[in-house]
PDB file of N, CA and C in Angstrom:
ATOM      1  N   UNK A   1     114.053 113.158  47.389  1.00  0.00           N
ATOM      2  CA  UNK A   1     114.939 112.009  47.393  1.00  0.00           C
ATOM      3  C   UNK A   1     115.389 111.719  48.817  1.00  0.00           C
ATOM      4  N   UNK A   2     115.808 110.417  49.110  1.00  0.00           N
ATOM      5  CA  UNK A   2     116.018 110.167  49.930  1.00  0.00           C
ATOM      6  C   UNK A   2     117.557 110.540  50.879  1.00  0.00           C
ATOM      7  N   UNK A   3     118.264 111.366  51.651  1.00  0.00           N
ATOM      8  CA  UNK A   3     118.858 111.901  52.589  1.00  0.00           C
ATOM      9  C   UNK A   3     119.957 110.589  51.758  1.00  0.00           C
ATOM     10  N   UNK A   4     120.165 109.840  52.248  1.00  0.00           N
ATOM     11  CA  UNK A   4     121.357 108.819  52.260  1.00  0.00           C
ATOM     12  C   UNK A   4     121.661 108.672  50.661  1.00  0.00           C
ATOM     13  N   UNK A   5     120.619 108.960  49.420  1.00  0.00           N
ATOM     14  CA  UNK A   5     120.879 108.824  48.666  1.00  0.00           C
ATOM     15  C   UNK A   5     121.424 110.107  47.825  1.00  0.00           C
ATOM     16  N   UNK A   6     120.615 110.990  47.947  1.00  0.00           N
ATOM     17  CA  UNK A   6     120.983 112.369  47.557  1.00  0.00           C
ATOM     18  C   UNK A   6     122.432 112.876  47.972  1.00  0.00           C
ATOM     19  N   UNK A   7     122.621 112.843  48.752  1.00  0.00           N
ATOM     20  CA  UNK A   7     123.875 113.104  50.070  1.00  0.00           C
ATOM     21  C   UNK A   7     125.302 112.164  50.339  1.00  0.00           C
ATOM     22  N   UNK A   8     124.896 110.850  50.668  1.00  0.00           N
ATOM     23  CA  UNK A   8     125.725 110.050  50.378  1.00  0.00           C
ATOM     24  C   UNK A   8     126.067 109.454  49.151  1.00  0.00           C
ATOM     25  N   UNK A   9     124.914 109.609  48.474  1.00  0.00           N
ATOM     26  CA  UNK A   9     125.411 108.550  46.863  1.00  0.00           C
ATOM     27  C   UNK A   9     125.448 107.287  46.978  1.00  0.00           C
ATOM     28  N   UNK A  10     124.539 106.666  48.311  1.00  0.00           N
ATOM     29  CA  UNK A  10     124.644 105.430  48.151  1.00  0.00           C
ATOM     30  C   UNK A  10     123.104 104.886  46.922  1.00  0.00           C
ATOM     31  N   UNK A  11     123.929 103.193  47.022  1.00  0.00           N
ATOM     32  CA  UNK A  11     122.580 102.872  45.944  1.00  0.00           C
ATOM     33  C   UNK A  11     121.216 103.171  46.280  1.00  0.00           C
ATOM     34  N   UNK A  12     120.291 102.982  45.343  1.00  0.00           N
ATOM     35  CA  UNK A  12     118.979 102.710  45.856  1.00  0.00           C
ATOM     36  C   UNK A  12     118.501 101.154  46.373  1.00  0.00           C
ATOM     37  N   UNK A  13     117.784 101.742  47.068  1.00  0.00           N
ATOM     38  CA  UNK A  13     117.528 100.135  48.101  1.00  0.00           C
ATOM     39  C   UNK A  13     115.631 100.689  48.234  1.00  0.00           C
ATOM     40  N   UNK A  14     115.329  99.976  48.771  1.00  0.00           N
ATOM     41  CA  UNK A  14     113.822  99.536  49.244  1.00  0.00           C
ATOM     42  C   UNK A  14     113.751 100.432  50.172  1.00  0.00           C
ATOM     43  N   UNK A  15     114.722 100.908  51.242  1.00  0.00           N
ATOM     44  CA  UNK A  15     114.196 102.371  52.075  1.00  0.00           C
ATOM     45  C   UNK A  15     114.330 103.646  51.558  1.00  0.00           C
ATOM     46  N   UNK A  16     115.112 103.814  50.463  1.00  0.00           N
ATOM     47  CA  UNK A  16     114.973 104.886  49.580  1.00  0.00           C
ATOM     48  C   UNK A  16     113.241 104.421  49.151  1.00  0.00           C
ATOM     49  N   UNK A  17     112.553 103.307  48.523  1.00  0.00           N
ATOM     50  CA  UNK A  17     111.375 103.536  48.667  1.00  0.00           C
ATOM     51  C   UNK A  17     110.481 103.955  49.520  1.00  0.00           C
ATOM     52  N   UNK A  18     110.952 103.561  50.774  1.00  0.00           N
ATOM     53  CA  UNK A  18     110.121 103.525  51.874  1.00  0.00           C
ATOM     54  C   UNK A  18     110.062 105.108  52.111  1.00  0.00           C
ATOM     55  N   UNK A  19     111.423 105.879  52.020  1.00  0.00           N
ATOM     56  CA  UNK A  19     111.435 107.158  52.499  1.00  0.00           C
ATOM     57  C   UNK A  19     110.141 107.737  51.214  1.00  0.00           C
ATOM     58  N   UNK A  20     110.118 107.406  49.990  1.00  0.00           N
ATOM     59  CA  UNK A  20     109.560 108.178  49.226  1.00  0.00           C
ATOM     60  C   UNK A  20     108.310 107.984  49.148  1.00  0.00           C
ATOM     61  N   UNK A  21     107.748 106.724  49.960  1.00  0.00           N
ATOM     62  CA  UNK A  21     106.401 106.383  49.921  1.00  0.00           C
ATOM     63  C   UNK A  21     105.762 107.502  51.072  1.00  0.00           C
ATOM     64  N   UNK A  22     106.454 107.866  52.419  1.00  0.00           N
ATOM     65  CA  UNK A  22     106.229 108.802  53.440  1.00  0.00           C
ATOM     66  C   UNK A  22     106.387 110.088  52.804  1.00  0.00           C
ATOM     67  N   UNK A  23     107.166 110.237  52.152  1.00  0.00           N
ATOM     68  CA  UNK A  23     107.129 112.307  51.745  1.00  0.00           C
ATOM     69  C   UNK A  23     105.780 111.913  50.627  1.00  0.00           C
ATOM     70  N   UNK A  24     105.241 111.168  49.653  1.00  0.00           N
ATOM     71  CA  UNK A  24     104.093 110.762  49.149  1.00  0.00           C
ATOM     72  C   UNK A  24     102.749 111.281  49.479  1.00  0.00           C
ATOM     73  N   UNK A  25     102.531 110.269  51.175  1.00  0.00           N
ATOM     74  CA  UNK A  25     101.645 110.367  51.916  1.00  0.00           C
ATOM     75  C   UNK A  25     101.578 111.765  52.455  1.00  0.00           C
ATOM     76  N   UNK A  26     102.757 112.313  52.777  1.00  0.00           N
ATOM     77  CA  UNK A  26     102.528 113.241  53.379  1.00  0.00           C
ATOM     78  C   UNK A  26     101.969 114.214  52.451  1.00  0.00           C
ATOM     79  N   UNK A  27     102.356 114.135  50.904  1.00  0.00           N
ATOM     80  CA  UNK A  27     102.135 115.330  50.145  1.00  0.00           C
ATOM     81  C   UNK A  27     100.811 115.329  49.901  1.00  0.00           C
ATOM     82  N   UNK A  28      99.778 114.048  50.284  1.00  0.00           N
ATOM     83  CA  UNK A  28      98.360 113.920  49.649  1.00  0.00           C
ATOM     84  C   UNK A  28      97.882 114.165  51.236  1.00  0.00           C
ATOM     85  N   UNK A  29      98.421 113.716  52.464  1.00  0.00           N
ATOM     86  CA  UNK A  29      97.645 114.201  53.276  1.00  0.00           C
ATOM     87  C   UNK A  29      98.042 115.740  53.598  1.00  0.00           C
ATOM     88  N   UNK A  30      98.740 116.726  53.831  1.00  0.00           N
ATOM     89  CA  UNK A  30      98.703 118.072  53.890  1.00  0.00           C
ATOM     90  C   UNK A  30      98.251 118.745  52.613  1.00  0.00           C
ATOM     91  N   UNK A  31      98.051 118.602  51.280  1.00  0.00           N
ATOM     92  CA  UNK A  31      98.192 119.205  49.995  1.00  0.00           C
ATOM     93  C   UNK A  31      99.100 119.922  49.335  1.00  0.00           C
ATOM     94  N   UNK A  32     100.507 119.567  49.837  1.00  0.00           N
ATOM     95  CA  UNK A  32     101.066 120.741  49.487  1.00  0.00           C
ATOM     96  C   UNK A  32     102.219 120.175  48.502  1.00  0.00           C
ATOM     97  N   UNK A  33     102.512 120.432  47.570  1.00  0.00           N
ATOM     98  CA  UNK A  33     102.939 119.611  45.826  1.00  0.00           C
ATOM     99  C   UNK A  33     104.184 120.653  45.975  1.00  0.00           C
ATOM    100  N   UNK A  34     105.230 119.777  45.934  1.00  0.00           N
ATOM    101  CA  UNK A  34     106.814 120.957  45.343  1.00  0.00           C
ATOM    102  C   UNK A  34     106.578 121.809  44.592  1.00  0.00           C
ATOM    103  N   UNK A  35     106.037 121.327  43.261  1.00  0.00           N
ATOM    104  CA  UNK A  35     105.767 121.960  42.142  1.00  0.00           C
ATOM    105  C   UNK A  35     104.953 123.118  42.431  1.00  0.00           C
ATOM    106  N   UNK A  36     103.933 123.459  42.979  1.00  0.00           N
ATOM    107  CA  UNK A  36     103.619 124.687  43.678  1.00  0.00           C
ATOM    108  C   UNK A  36     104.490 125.492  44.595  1.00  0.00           C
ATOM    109  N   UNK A  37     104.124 126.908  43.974  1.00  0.00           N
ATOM    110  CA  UNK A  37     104.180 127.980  45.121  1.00  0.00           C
ATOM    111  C   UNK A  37     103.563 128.142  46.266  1.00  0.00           C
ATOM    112  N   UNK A  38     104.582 127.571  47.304  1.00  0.00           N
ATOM    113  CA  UNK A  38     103.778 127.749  48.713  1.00  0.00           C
ATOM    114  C   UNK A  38     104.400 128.990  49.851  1.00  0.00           C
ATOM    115  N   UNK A  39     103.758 128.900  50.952  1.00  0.00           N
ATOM    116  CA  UNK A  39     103.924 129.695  52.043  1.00  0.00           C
ATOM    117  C   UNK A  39     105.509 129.718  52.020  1.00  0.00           C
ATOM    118  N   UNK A  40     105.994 130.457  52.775  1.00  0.00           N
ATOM    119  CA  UNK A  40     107.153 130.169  53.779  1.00  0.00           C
ATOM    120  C   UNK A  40     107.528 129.215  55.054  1.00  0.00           C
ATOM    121  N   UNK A  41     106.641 128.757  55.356  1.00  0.00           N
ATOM    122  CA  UNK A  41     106.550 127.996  56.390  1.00  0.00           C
ATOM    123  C   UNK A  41     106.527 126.415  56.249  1.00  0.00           C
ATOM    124  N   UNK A  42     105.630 126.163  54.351  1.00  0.00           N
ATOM    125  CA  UNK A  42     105.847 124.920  54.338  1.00  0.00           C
ATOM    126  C   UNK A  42     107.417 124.689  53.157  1.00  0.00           C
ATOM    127  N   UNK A  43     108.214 125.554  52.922  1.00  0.00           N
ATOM    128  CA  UNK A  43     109.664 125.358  51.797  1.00  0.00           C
ATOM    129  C   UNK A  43     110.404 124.747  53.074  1.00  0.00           C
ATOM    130  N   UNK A  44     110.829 124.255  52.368  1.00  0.00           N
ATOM    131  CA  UNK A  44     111.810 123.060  53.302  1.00  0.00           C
ATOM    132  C   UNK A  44     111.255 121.657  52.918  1.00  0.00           C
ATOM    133  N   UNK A  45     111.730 120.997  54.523  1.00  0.00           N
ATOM    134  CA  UNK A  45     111.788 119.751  54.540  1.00  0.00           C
ATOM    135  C   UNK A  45     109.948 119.435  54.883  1.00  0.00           C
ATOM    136  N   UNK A  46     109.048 119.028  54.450  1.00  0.00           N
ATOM    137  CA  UNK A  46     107.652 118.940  54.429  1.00  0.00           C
ATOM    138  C   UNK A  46     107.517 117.784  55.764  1.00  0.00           C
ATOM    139  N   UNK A  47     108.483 116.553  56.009  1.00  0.00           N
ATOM    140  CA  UNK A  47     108.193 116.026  57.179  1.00  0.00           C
ATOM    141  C   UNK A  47     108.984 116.620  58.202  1.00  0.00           C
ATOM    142  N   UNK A  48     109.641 117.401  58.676  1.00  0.00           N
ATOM    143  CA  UNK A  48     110.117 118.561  59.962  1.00  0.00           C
ATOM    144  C   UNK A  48     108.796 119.718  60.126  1.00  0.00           C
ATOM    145  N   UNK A  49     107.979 120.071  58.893  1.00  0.00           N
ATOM    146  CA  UNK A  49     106.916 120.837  59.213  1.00  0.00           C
ATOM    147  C   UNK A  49     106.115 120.252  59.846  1.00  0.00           C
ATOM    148  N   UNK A  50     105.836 118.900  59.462  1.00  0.00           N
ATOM    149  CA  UNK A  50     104.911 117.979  60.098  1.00  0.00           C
ATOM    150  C   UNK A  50     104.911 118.139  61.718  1.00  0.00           C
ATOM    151  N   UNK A  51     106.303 117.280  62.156  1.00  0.00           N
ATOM    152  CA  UNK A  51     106.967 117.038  63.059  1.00  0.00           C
ATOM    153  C   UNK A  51     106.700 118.370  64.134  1.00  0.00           C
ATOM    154  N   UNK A  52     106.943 119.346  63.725  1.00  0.00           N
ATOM    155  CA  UNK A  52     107.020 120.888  64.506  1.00  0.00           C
ATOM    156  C   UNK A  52     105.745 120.900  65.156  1.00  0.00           C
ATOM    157  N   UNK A  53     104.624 120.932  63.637  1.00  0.00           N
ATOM    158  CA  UNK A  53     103.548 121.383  63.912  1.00  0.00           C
ATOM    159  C   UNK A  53     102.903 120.245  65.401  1.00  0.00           C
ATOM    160  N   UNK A  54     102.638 118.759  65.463  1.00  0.00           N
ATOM    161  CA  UNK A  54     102.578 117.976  65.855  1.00  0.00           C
ATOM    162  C   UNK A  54     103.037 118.161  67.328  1.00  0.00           C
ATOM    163  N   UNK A  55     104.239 118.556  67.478  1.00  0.00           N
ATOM    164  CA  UNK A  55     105.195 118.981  68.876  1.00  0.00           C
ATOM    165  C   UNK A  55     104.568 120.337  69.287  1.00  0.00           C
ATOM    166  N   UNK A  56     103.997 120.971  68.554  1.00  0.00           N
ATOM    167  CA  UNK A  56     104.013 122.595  69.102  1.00  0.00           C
ATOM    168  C   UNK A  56     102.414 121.844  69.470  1.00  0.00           C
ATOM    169  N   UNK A  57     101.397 121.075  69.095  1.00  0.00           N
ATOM    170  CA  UNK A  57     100.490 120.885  69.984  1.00  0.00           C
ATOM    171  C   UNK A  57     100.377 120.239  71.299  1.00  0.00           C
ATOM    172  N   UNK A  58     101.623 119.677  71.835  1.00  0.00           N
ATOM    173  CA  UNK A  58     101.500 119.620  73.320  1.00  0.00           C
ATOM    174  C   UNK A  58     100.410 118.400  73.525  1.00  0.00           C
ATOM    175  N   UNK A  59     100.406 117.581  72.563  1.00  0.00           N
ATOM    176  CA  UNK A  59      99.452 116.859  72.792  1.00  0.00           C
ATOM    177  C   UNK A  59      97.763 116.416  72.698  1.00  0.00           C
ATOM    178  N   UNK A  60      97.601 117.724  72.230  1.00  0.00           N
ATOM    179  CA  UNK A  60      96.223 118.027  71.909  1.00  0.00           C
ATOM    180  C   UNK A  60      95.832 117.085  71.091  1.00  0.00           C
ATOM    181  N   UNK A  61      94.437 117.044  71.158  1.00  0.00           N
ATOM    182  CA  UNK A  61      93.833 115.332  70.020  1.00  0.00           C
ATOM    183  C   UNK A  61      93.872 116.543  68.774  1.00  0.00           C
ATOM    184  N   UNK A  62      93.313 117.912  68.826  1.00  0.00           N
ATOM    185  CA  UNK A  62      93.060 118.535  67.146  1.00  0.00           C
ATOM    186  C   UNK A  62      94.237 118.781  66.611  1.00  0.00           C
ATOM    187  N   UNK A  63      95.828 118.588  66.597  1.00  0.00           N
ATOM    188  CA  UNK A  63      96.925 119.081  66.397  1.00  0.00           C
ATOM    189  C   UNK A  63      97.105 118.227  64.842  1.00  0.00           C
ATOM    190  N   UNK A  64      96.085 117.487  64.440  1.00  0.00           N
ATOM    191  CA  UNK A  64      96.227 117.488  63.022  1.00  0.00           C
ATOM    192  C   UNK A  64      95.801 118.043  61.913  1.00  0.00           C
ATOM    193  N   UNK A  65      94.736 119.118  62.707  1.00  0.00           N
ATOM    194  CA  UNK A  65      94.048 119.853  62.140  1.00  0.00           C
ATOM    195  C   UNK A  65      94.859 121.074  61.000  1.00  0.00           C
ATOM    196  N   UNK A  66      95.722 120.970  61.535  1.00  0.00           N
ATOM    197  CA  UNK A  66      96.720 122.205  61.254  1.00  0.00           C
ATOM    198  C   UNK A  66      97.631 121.463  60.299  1.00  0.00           C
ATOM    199  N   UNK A  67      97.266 120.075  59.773  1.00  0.00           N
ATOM    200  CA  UNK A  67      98.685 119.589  58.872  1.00  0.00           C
ATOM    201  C   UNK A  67      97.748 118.952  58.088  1.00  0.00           C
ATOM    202  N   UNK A  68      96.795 118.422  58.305  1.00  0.00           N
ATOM    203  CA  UNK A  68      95.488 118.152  57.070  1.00  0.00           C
ATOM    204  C   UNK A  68      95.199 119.380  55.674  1.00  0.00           C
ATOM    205  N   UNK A  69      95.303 119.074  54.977  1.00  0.00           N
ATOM    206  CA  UNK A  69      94.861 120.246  53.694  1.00  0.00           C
ATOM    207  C   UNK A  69      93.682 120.426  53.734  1.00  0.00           C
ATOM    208  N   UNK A  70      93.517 122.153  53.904  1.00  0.00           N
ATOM    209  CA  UNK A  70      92.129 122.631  54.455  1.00  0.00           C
ATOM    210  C   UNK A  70      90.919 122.384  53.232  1.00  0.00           C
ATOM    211  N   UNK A  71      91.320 121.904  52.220  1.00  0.00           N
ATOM    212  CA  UNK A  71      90.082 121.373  51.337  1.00  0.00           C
ATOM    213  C   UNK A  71      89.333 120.303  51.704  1.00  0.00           C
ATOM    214  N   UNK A  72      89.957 119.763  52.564  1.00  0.00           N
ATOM    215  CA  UNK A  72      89.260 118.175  53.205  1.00  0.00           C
ATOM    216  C   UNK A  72      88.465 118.761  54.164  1.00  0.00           C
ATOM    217  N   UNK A  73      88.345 120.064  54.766  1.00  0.00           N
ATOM    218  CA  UNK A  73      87.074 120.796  55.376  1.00  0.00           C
ATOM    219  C   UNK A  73      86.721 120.060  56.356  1.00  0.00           C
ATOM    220  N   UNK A  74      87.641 119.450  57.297  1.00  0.00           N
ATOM    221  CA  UNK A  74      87.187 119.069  58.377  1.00  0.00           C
ATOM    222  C   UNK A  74      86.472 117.919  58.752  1.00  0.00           C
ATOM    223  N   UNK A  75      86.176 117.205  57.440  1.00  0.00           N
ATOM    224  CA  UNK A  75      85.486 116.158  57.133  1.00  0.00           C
ATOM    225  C   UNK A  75      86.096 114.663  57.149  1.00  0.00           C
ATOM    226  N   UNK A  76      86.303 114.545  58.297  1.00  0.00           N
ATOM    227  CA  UNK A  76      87.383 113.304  58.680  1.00  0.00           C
ATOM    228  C   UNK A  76      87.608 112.962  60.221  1.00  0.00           C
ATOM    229  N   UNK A  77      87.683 111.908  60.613  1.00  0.00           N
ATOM    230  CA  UNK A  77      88.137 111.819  62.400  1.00  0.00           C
ATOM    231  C   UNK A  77      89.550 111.773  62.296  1.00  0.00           C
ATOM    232  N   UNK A  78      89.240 112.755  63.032  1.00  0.00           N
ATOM    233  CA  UNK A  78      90.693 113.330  64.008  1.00  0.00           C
ATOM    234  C   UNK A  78      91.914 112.354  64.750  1.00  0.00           C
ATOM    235  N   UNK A  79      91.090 111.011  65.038  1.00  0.00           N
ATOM    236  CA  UNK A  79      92.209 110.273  65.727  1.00  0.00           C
ATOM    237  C   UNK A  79      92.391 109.481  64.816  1.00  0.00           C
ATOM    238  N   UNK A  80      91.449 109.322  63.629  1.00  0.00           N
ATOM    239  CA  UNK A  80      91.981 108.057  62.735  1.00  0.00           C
ATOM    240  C   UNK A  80      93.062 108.593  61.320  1.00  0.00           C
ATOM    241  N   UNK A  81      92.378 110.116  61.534  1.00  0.00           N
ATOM    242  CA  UNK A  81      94.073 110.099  60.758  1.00  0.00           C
ATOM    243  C   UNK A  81      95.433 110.762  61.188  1.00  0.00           C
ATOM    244  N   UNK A  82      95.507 110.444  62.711  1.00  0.00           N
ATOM    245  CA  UNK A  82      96.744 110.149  63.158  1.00  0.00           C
ATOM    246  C   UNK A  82      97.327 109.305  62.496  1.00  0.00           C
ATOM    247  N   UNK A  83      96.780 107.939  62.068  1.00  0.00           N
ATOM    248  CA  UNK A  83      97.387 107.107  61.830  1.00  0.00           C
ATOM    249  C   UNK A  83      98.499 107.294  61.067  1.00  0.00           C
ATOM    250  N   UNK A  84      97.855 107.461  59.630  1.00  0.00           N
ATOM    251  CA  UNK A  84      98.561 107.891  58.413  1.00  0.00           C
ATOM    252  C   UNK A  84      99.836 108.903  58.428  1.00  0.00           C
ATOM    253  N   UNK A  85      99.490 109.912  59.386  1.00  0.00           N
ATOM    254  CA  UNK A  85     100.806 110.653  59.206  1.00  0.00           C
ATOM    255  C   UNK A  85     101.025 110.220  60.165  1.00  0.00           C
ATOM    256  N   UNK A  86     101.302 109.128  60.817  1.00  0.00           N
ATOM    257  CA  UNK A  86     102.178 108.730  62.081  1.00  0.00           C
ATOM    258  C   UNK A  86     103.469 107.188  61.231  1.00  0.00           C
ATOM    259  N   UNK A  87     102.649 106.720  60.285  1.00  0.00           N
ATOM    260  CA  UNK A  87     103.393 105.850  59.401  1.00  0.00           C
ATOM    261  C   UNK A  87     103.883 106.959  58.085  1.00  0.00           C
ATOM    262  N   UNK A  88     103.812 107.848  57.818  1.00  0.00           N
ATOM    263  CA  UNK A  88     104.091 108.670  56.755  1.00  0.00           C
ATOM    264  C   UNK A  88     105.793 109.438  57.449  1.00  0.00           C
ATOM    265  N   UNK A  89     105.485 109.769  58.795  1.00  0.00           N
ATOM    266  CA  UNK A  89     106.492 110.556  59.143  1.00  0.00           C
ATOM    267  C   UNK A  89     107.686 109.390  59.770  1.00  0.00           C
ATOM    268  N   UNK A  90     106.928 107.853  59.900  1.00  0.00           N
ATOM    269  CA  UNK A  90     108.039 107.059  60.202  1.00  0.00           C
ATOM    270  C   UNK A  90     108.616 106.348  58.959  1.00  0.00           C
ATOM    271  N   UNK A  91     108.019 106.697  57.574  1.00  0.00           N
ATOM    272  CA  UNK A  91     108.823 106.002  56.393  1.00  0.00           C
ATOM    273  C   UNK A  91     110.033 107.271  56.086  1.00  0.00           C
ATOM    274  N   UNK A  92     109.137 108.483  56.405  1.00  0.00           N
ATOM    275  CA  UNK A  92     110.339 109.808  55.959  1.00  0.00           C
ATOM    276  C   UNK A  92     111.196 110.060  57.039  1.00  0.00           C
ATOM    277  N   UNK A  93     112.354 108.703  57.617  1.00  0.00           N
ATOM    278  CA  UNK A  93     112.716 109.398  59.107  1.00  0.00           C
ATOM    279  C   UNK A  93     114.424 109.412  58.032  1.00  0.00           C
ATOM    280  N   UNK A  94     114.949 110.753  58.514  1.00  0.00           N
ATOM    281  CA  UNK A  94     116.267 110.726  58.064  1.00  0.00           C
ATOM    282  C   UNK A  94     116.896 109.347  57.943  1.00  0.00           C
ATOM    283  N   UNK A  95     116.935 108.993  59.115  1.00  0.00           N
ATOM    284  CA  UNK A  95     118.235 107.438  59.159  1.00  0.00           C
ATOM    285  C   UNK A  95     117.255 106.278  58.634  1.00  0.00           C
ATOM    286  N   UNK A  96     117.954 105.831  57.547  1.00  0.00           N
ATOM    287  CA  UNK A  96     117.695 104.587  56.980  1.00  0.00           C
ATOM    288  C   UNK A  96     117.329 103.751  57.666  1.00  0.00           C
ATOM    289  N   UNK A  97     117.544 103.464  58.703  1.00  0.00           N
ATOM    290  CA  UNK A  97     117.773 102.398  59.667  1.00  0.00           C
ATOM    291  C   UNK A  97     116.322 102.730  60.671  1.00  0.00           C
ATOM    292  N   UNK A  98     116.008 103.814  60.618  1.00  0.00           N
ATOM    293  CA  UNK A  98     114.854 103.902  61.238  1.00  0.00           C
ATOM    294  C   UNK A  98     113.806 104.004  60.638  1.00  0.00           C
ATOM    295  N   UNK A  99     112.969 103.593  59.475  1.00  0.00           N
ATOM    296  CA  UNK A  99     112.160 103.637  58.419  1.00  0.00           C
ATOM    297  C   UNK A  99     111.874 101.720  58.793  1.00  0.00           C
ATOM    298  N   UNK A 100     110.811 101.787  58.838  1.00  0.00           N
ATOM    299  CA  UNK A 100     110.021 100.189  58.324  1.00  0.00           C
ATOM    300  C   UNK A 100     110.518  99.942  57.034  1.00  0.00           C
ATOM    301  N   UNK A 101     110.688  98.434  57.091  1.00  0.00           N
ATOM    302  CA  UNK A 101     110.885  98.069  55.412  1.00  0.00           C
ATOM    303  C   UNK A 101     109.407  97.967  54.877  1.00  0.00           C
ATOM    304  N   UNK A 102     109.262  97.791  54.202  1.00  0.00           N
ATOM    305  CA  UNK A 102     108.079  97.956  52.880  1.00  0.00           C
ATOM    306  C   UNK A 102     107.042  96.892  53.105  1.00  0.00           C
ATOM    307  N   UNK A 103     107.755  95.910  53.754  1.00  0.00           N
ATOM    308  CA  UNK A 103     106.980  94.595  54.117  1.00  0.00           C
ATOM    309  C   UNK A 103     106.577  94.640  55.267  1.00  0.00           C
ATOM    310  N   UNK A 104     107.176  95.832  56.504  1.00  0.00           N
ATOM    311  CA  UNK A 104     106.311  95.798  57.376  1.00  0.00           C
ATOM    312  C   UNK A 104     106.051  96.937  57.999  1.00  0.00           C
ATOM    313  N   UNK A 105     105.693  98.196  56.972  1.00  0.00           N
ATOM    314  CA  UNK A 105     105.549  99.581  57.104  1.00  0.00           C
ATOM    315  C   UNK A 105     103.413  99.304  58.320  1.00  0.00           C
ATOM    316  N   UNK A 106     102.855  98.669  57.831  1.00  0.00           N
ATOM    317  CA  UNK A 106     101.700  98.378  58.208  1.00  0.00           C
ATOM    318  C   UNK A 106     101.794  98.536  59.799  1.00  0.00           C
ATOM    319  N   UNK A 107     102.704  97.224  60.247  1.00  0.00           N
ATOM    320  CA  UNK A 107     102.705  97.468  62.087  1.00  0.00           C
ATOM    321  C   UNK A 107     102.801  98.261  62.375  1.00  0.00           C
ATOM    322  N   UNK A 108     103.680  99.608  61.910  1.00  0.00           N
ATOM    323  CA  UNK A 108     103.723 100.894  62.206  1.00  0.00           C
ATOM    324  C   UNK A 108     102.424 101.373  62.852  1.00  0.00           C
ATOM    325  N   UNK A 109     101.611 101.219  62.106  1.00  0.00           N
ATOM    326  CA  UNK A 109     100.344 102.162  62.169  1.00  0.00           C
ATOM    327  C   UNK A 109      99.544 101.444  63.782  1.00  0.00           C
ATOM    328  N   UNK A 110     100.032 100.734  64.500  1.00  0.00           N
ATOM    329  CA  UNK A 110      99.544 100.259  65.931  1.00  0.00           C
ATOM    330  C   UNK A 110     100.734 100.855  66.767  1.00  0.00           C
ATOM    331  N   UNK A 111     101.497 101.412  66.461  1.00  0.00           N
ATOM    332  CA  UNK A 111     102.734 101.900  67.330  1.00  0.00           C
ATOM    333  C   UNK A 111     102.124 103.165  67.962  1.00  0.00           C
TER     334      UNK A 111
END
């Protein structure tokens, strides 16, 4: 759920969608489902794992390698799915206010 809603109790709005469309993406691009038993490393917040992992590569082009779900076997370009978790981790951003609305989550993905 979304931070402002869970927490504050405010209504639901369209960035409570937006946040839930990014923890979504993120859950189909890493593989990793609440409902499963996972590591220690991915319990928590699933877009701060992102985020870490991403920062601890320093920039490297393979630093998605490590947040892709290893069933996808490598079988994918590396810079094109930056994209996705680059609009995934900007719909799941804590502050409401920093999330694309729904209508223009897309431009994201040229940022």
């Amino acid at each position: 759920m979304a931070p402002e809603w869970l927490f504050l109790n405010h209504p639901i709005t369209s960035k409570v969608d937006v946040y839930s469309y990014g923890v979504v993406m993120l859950e189909m691009i890493t593989g990793w489902s609440p409902a499963c038993d996972q590591s220690a490393e991915l319990k928590g917040r699933l877009d701060r794992w992102v985020k870490e992992k991403m920062i601890a590569a320093g920039g490297k082009d393979d630093w998605n390698k490590e947040v892709v779900d290893v069933t996808v076997d490598g079988k994918y370009d590396t810079r094109k799915m930056e994209i996705p978790i680059k609009v995934a981790l900007r719909c799941s951003e804590e502050d409401k206010d920093a999330r694309p609305s729904m209508s223009k989550w897309w431009i994201h993905c040229y940022i």
